[in-house]
Protein backbone atom coordinates (compact mmCIF):
# COMPACT_ATOMS: atom_id res chain seq x y z
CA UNK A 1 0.00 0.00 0.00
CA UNK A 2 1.07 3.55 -0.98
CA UNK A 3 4.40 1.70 -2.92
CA UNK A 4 4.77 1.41 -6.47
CA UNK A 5 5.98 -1.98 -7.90
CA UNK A 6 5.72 -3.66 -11.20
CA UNK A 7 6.55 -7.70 -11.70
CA UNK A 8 8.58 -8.17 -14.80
CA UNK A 9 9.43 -11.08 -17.10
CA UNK A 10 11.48 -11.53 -19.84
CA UNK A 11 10.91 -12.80 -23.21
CA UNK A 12 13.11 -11.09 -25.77
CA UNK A 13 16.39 -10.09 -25.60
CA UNK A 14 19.48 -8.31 -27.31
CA UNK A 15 18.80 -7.19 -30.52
CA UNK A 16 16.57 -9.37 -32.08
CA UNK A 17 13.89 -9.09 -29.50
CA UNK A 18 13.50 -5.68 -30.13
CA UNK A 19 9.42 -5.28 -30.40
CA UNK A 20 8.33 -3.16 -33.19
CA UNK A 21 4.96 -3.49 -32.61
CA UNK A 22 2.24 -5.07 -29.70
CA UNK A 23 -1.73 -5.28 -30.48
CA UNK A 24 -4.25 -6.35 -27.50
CA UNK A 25 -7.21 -8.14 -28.41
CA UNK A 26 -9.71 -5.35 -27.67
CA UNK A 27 -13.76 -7.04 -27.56
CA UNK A 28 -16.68 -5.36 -29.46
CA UNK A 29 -19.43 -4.57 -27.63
CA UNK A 30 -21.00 -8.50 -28.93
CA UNK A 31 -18.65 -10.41 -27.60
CA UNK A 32 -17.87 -9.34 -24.11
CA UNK A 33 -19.00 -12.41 -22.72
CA UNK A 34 -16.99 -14.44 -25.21
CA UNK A 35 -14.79 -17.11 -22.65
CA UNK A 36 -11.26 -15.90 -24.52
CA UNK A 37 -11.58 -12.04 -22.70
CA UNK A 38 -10.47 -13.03 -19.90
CA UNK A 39 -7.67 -14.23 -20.99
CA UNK A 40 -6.38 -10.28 -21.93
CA UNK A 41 -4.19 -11.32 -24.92
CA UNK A 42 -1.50 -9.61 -26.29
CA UNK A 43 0.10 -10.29 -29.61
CA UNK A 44 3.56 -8.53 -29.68
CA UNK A 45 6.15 -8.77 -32.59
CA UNK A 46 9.96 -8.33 -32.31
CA UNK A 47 12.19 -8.69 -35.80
CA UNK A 48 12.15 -12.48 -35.49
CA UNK A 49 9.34 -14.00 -34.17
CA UNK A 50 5.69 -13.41 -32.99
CA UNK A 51 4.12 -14.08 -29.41
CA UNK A 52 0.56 -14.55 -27.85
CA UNK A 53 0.61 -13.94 -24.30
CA UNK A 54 -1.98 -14.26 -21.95
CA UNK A 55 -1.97 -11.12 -18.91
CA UNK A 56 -4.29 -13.24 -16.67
CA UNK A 57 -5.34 -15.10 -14.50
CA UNK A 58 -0.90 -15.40 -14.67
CA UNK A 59 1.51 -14.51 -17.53
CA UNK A 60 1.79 -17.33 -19.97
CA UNK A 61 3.34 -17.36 -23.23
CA UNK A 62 0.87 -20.01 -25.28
CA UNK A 63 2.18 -19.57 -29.17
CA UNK A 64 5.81 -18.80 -30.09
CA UNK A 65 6.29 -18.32 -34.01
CA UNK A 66 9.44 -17.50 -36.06
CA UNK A 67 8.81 -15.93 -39.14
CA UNK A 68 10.42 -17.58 -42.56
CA UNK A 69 13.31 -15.56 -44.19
CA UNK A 70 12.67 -12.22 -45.65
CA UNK A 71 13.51 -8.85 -46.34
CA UNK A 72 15.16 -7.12 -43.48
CA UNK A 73 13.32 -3.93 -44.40
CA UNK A 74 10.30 -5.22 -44.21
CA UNK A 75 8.04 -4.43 -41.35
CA UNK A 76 6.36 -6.85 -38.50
CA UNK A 77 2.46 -6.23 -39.29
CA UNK A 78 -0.17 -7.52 -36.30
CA UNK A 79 -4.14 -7.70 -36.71
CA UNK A 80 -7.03 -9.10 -34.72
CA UNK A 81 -10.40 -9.96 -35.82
CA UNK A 82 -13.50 -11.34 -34.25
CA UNK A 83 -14.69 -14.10 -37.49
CA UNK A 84 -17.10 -16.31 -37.67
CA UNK A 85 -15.85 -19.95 -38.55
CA UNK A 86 -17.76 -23.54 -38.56
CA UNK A 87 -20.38 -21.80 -36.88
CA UNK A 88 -18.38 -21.05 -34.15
CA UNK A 89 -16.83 -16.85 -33.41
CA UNK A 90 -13.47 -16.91 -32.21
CA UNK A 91 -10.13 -14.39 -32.43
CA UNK A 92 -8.17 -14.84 -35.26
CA UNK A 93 -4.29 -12.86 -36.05
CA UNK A 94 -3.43 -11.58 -39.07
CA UNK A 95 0.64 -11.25 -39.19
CA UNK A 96 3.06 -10.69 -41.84
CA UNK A 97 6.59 -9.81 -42.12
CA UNK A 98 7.35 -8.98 -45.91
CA UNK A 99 5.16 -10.69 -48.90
CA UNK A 100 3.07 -13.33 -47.04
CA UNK A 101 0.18 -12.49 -44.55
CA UNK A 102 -0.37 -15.80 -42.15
CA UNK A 103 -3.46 -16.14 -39.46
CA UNK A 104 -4.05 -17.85 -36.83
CA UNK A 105 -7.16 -19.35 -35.56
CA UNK A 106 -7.20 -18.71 -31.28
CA UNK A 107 -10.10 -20.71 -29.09
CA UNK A 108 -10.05 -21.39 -25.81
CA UNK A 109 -10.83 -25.59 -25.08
CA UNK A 110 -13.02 -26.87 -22.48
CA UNK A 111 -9.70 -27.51 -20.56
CA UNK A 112 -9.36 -23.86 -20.29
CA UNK A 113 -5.63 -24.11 -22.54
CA UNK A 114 -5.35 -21.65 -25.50
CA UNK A 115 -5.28 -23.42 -28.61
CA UNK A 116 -3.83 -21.54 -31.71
CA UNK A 117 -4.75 -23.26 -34.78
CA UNK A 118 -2.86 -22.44 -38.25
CA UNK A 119 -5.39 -21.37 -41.22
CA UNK A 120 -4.59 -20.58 -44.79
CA UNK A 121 -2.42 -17.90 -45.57
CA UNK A 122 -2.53 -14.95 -47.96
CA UNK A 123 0.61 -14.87 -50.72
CA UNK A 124 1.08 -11.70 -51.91
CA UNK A 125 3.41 -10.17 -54.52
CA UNK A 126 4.36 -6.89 -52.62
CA UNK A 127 6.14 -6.19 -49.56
CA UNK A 128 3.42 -4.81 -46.86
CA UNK A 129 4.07 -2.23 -44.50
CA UNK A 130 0.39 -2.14 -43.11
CA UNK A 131 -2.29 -4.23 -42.34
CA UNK A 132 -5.79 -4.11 -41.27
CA UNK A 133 -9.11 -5.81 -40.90
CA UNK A 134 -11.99 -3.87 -42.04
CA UNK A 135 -14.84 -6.16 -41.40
CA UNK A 136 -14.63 -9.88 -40.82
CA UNK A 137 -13.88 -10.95 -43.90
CA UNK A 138 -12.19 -7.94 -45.52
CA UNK A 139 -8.34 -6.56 -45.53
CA UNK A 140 -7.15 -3.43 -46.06
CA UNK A 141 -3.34 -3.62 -47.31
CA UNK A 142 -0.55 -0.81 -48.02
CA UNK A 143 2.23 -1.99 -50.10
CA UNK A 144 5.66 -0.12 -49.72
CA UNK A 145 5.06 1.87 -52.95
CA UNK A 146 2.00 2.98 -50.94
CA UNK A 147 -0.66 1.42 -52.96
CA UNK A 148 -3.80 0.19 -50.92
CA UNK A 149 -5.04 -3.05 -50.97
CA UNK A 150 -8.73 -4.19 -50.83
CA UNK A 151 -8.46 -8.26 -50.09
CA UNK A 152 -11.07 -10.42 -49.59
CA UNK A 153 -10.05 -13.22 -47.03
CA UNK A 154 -12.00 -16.14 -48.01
CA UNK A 155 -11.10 -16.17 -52.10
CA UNK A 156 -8.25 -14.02 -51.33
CA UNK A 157 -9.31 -12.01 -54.17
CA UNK A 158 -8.11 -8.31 -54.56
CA UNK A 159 -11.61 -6.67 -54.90
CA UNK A 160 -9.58 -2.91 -55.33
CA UNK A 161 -6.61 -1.08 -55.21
CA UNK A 162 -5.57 2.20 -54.83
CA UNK A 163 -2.94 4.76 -54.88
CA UNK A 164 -1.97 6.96 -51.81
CA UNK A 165 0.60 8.50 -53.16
CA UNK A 166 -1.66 11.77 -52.37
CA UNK A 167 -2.06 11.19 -48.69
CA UNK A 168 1.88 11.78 -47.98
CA UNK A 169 2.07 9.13 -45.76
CA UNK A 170 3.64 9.78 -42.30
CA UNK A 171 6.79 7.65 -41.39
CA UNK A 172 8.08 6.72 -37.72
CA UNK A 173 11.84 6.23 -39.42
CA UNK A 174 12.69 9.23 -37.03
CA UNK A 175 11.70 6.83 -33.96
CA UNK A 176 12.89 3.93 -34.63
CA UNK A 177 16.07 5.00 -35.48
CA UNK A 178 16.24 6.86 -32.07
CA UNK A 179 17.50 10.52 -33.88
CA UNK A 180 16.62 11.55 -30.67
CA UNK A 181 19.03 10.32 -28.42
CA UNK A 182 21.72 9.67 -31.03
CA UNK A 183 21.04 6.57 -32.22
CA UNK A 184 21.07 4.43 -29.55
CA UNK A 185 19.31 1.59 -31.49
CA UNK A 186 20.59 -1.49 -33.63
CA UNK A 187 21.21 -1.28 -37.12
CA UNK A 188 18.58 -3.74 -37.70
CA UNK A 189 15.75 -1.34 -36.07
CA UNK A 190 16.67 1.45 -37.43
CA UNK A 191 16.72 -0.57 -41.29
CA UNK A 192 13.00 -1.11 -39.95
CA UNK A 193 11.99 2.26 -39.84
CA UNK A 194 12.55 3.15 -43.30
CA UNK A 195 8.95 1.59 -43.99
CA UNK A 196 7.70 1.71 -40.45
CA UNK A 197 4.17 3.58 -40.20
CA UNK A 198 2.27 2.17 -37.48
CA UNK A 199 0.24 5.11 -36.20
CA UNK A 200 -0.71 6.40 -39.83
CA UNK A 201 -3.06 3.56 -40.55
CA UNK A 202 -5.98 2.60 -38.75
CA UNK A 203 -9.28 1.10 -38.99
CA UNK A 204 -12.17 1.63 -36.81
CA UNK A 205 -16.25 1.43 -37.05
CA UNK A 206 -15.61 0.29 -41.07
CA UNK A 207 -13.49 2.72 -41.89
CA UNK A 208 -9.67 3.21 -42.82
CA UNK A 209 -8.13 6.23 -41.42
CA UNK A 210 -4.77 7.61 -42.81
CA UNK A 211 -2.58 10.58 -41.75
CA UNK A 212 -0.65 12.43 -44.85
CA UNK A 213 2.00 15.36 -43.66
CA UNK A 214 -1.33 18.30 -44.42
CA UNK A 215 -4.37 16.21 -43.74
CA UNK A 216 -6.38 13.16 -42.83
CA UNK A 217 -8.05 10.88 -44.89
CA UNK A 218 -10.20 8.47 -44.30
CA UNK A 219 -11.32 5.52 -46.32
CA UNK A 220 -14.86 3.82 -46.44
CA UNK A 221 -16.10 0.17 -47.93
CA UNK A 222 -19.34 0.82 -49.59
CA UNK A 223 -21.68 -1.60 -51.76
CA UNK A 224 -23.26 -0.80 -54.78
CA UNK A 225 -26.27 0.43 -53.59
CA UNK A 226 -24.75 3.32 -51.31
């Protein structure tokens, strides 16, 4: 009482456990009484491998993935999604380091383990520096010559594309190469950051938004009837 304290763990270290990026698996208002919630789990990815942790009841560590060889440029992407799958809704990650966007099916069995199940991937022809989910079946991708990607999941069909060239992307390359404070990063982080854009990309209610250097933009799937 009136002390501050903090338990800590580790999981990465020296410079390939750097973490570019961590993603919580935040609950729509529908599924708050799904049984995974109270789990609180965290997806976090360093420059070599991807982890889903559980925060409660205890830490625990229940999927530990490497990714296959690619670019060093190319950027760690993280994504969850609520989707509905042999009748059943459960979590599913979207990851990809470079050309090739895996997921991963999460349910929690009657034992009360995690179980992280392996579902088809998405093989792309462009190196990805962003990745979203705009509705349960639907991707939004941005390539690193800045081109957006429309992909459905299920045929894993590119429904549109478009150019963003416009929007003046912002970078975090001043961040993650620590300009700052000198530096005082690895080369390999700082090779990141030449394509890093984490915060200029989001998706929310439907939408896509994207911050340029001047303005905001923001991106909305529509049928053919609105």
């Amino acid at each position: 009482m009136g002390m501050r304290s903090c338990d800590s763990r580790c999981l990465f270290s020296g410079s390939k456990g750097e973490v570019c990026c961590i993603e919580p698996l935040r609950t729509p208002p529908d599924f708050r009484d799904h049984p995974i919630t109270c789990y609180s789990l965290l997806a976090m990815a360093s420059l070599t491998k991807i982890l889903v942790i559980g925060l409660k009841p205890t830490l625990n560590v229940w999927m530990t993935l490497p990714y296959t060889k690619s670019d060093p440029t190319s950027v760690p992407q993280l994504a969850w999604q609520f989707v509905p799958i042999q009748k059943m809704v459960n979590p599913v990650l979207a990851f990809c380091k470079g050309e090739t966007v895996h997921f991963l099916l999460v349910k929690k069995e009657e034992t009360g383990t995690i179980h992280v199940i392996k579902q088809r991937q998405l093989q792309l022809s462009r190196d990805i520096i962003s990745l979203n989910w705009i509705n349960s079946g639907t991707l939004v991708l941005v390539d690193s010559h800045e081109k957006l990607h429309v992909v459905d999941r299920p045929s894993q069909e590119v429904l549109e594309t478009l150019d963003l060239e416009q929007v003046q992307l912002v970078y975090n390359s001043r961040h993650f190469k620590s300009l700052a404070t000198g530096g005082n990063v690895s080369q390999a982080l700082a090779l990141v950051g030449e394509k890093a854009c984490y915060q200029s990309l989001s998706s929310y209610a439907g939408q896509i938004v994207c911050l340029g250097t001047k303005s905001v933009h923001i991106l909305s799937l529509r049928n053919w009837k609105e």
